[in-house]
Each structure stands twice: as structure tokens, then as C-alpha cells.
N, C-alpha and C. Protein backbone atom coordinates (compact mmCIF):
# COMPACT_ATOMS: atom_id res chain seq x y z
N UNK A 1 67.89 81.27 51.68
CA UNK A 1 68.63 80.21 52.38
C UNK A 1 67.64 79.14 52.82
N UNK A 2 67.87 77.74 52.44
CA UNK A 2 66.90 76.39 53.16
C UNK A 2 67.53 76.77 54.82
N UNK A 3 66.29 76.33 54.86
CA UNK A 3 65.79 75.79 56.78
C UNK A 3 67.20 74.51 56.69
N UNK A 4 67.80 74.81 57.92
CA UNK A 4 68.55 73.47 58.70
C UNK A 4 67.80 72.34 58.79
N UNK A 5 68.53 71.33 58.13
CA UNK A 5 67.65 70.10 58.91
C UNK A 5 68.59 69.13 59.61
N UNK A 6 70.04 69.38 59.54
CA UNK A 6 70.63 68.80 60.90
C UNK A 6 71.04 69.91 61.87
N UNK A 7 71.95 69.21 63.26
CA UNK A 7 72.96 69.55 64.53
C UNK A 7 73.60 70.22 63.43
N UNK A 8 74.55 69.77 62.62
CA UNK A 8 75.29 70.68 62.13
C UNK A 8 74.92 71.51 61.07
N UNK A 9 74.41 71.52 60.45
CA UNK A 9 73.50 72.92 59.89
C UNK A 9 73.49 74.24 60.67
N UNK A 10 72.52 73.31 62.01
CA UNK A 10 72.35 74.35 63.05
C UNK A 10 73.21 75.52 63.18
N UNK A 11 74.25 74.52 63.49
CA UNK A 11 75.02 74.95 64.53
C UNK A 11 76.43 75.70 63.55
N UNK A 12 76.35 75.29 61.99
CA UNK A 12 77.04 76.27 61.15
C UNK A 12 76.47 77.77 60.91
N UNK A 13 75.00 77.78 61.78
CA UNK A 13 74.28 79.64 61.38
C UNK A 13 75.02 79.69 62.98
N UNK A 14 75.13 79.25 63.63
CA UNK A 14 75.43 79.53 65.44
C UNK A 14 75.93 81.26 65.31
N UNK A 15 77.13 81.43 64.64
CA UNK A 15 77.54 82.90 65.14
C UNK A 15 76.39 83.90 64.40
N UNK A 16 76.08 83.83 63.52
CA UNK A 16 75.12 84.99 62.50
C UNK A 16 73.35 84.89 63.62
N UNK A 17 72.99 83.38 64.32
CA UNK A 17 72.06 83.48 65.36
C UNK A 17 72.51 84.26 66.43
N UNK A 18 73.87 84.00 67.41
CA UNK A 18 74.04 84.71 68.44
C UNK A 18 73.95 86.41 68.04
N UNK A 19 74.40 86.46 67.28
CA UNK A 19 74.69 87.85 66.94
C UNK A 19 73.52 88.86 66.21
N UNK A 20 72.63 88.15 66.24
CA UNK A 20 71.20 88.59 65.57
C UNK A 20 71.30 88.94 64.19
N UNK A 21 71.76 88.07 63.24
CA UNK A 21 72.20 88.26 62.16
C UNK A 21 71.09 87.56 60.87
N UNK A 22 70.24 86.95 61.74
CA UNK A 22 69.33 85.82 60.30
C UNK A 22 68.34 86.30 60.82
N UNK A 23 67.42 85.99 59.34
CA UNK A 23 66.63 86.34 59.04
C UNK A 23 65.34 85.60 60.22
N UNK A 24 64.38 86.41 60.58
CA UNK A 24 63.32 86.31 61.39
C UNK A 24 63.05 84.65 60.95
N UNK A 25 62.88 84.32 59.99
CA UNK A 25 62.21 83.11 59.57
C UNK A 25 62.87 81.83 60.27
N UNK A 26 64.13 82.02 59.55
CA UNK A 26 65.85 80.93 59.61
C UNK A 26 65.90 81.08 61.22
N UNK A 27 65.66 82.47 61.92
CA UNK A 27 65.51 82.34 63.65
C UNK A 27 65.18 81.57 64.39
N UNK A 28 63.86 81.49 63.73
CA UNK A 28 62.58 80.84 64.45
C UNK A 28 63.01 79.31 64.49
N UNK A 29 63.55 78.82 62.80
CA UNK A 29 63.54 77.52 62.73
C UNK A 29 64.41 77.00 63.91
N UNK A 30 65.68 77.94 63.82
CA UNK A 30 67.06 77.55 64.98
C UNK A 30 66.22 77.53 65.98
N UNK A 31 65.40 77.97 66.54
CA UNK A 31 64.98 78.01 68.08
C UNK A 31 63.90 76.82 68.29
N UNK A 32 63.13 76.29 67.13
CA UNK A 32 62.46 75.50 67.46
C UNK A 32 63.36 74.28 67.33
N UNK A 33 64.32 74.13 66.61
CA UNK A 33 65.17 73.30 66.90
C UNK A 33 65.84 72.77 67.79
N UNK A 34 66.80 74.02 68.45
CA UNK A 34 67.10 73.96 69.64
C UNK A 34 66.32 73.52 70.53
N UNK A 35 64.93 74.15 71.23
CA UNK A 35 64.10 73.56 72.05
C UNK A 35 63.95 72.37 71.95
N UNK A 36 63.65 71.68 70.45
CA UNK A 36 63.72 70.09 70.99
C UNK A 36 64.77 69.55 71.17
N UNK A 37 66.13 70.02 71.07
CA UNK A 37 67.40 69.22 70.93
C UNK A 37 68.18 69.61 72.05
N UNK A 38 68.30 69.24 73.28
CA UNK A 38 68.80 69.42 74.46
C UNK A 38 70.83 69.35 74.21
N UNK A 39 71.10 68.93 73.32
CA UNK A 39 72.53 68.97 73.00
C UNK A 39 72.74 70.35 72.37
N UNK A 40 72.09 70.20 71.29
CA UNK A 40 72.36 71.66 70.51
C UNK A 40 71.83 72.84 71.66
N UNK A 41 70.86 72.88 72.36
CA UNK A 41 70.58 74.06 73.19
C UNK A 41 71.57 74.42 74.70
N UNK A 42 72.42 73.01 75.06
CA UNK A 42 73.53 72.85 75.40
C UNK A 42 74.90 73.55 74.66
N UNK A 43 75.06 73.30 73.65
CA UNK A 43 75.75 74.02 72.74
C UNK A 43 75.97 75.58 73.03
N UNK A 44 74.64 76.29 72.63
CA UNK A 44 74.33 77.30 72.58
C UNK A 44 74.82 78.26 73.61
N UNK A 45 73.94 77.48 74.96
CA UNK A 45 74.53 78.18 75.93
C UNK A 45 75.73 78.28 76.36
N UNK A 46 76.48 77.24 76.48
CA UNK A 46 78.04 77.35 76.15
C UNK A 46 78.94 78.34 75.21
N UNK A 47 78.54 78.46 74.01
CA UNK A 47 79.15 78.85 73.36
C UNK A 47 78.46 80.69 73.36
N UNK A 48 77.21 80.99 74.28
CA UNK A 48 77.13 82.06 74.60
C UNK A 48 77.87 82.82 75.86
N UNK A 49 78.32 81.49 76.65
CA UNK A 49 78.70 81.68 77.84
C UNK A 49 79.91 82.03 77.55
N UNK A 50 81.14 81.63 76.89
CA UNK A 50 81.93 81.85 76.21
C UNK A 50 82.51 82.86 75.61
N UNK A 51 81.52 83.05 75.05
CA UNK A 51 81.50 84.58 74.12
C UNK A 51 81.64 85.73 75.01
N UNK A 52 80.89 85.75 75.74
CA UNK A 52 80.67 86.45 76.99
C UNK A 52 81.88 87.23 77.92
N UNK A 53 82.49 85.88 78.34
CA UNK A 53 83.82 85.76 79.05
C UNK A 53 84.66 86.23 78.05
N UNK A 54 84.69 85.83 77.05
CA UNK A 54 86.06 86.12 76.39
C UNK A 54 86.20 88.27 75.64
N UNK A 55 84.64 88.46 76.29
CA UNK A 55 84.54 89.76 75.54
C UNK A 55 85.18 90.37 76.85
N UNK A 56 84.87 90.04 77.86
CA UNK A 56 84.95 90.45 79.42
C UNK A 56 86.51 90.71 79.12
N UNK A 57 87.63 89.52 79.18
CA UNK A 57 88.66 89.14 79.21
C UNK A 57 89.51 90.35 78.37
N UNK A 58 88.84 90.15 77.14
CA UNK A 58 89.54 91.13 76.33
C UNK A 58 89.53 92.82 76.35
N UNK A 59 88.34 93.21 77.24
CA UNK A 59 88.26 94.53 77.52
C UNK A 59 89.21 94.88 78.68
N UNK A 60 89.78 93.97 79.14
CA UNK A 60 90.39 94.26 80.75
C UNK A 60 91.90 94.70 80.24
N UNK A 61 92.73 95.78 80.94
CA UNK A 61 94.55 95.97 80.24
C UNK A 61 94.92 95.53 81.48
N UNK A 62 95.97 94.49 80.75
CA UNK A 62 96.95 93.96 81.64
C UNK A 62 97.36 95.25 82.50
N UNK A 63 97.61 94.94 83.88
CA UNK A 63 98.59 95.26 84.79
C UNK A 63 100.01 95.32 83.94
N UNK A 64 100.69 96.55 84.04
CA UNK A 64 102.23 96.46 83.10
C UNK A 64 103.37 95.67 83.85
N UNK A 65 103.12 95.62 85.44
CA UNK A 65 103.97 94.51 85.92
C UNK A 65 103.61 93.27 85.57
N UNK A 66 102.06 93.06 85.14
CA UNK A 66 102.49 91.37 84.51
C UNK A 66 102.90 91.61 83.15
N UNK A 67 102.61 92.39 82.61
CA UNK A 67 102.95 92.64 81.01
C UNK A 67 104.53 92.27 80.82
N UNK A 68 105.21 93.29 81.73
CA UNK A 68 106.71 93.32 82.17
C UNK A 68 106.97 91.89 82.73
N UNK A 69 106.63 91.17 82.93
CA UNK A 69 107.33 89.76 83.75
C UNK A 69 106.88 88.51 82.17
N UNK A 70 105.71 88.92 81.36
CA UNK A 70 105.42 87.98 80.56
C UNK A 70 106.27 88.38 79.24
N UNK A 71 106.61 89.52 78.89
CA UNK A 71 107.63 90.09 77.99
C UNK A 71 109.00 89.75 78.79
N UNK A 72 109.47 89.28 79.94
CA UNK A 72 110.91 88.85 80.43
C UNK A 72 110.67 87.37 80.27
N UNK A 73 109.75 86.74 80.29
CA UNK A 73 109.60 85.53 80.66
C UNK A 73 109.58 85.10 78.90
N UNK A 74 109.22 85.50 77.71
CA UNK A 74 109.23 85.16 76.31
C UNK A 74 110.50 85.63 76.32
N UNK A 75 110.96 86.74 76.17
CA UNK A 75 112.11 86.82 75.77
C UNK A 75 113.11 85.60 76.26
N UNK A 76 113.21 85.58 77.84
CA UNK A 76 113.96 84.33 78.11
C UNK A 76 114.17 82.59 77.53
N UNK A 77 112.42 82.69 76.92
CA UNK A 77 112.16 81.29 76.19
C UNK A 77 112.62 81.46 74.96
N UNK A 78 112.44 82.70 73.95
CA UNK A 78 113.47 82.74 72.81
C UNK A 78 114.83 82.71 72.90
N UNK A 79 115.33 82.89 73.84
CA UNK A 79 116.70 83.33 74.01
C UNK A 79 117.18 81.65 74.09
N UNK A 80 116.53 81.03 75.06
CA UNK A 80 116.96 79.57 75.08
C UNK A 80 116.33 78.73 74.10
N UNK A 81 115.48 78.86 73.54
CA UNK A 81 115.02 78.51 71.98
C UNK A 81 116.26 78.65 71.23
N UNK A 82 116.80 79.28 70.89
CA UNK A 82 117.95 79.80 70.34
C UNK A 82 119.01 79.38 70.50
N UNK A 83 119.32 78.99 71.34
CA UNK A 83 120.82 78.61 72.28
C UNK A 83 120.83 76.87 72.17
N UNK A 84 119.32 76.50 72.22
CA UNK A 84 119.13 74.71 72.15
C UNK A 84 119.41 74.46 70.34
N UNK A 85 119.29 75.70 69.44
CA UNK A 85 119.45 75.28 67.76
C UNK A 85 117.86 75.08 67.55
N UNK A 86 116.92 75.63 68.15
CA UNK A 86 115.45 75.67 67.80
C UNK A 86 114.73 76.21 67.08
């Protein structure tokens, strides 16, 4: 694989970097990149911060009383979906 030489290069290895997926070499380049590029290393952290939260989010089980009020509350929006000819 060529070395990145733009932001978006970069930032198309982004998930295979977060995830420790490239090669030691292709690593290095992303990081010296990043260091000089205060947007893309902006990026990064965001989109690690992100990742993060959303793993958090998804390990958690709904409470079944909200489960139960968000399954009454769709059903009610199909039901009137339905009734408008939607």
C-alpha cells in the first residue's frame, strides 16, 4: 500500500489505524501526519471519542419500561401513519 499524501487519504485508513489494523510502517506515516496537521489530529480524537461512547451506549440494556413506552409510542406512530394514507 503507498504512504497517504492527503487529509483524505489519511483519514480513509482512520478505522483500520484506530483499530490497530496497518501495517507498522503506513502507522507511523498516519501519526507523523497527524502531528503536523492539527485538523486531522482533531479528527482523530473525535472520532475516537465517539467510538468510545457509542461502544459504552451499546453495551447498556434498555430498562423494559422504556423499551415498553418506545414499542407503545412506534406502534402509535404506525398506526397514525396508516390512518393519514402514509
Amino acid at each position: 500500500m503507498s504512504h497517504p499524501k492527503t487529509c483524505q487519504e489519511c483519514l480513509d485508513l482512520l478505522t483500520d489505524y484506530v483499530d490497530g489494523e496497518l501495517p507498522s510502517d503506513l502507522q507511523g506515516r498516519l501519526e507523523e501526519h497527524f502531528g503536523d496537521c492539527q485538523p486531522c489530529e482533531d479528527f482523530v480524537a473525535t472520532y475516537r471519542a465517539t467510538s468510545s461512547v457509542c461502544r459504552k451506549v451499546l453495551a447498556r440494556t434498555m430498562p423494559e419500561s422504556v423499551a415498553a413506552r418506545l414499542r407503545s409510542f412506534l406502534r402509535s406512530e404506525i398506526e397514525k401513519d396508516k390512518a393519514s394514507g402514509g
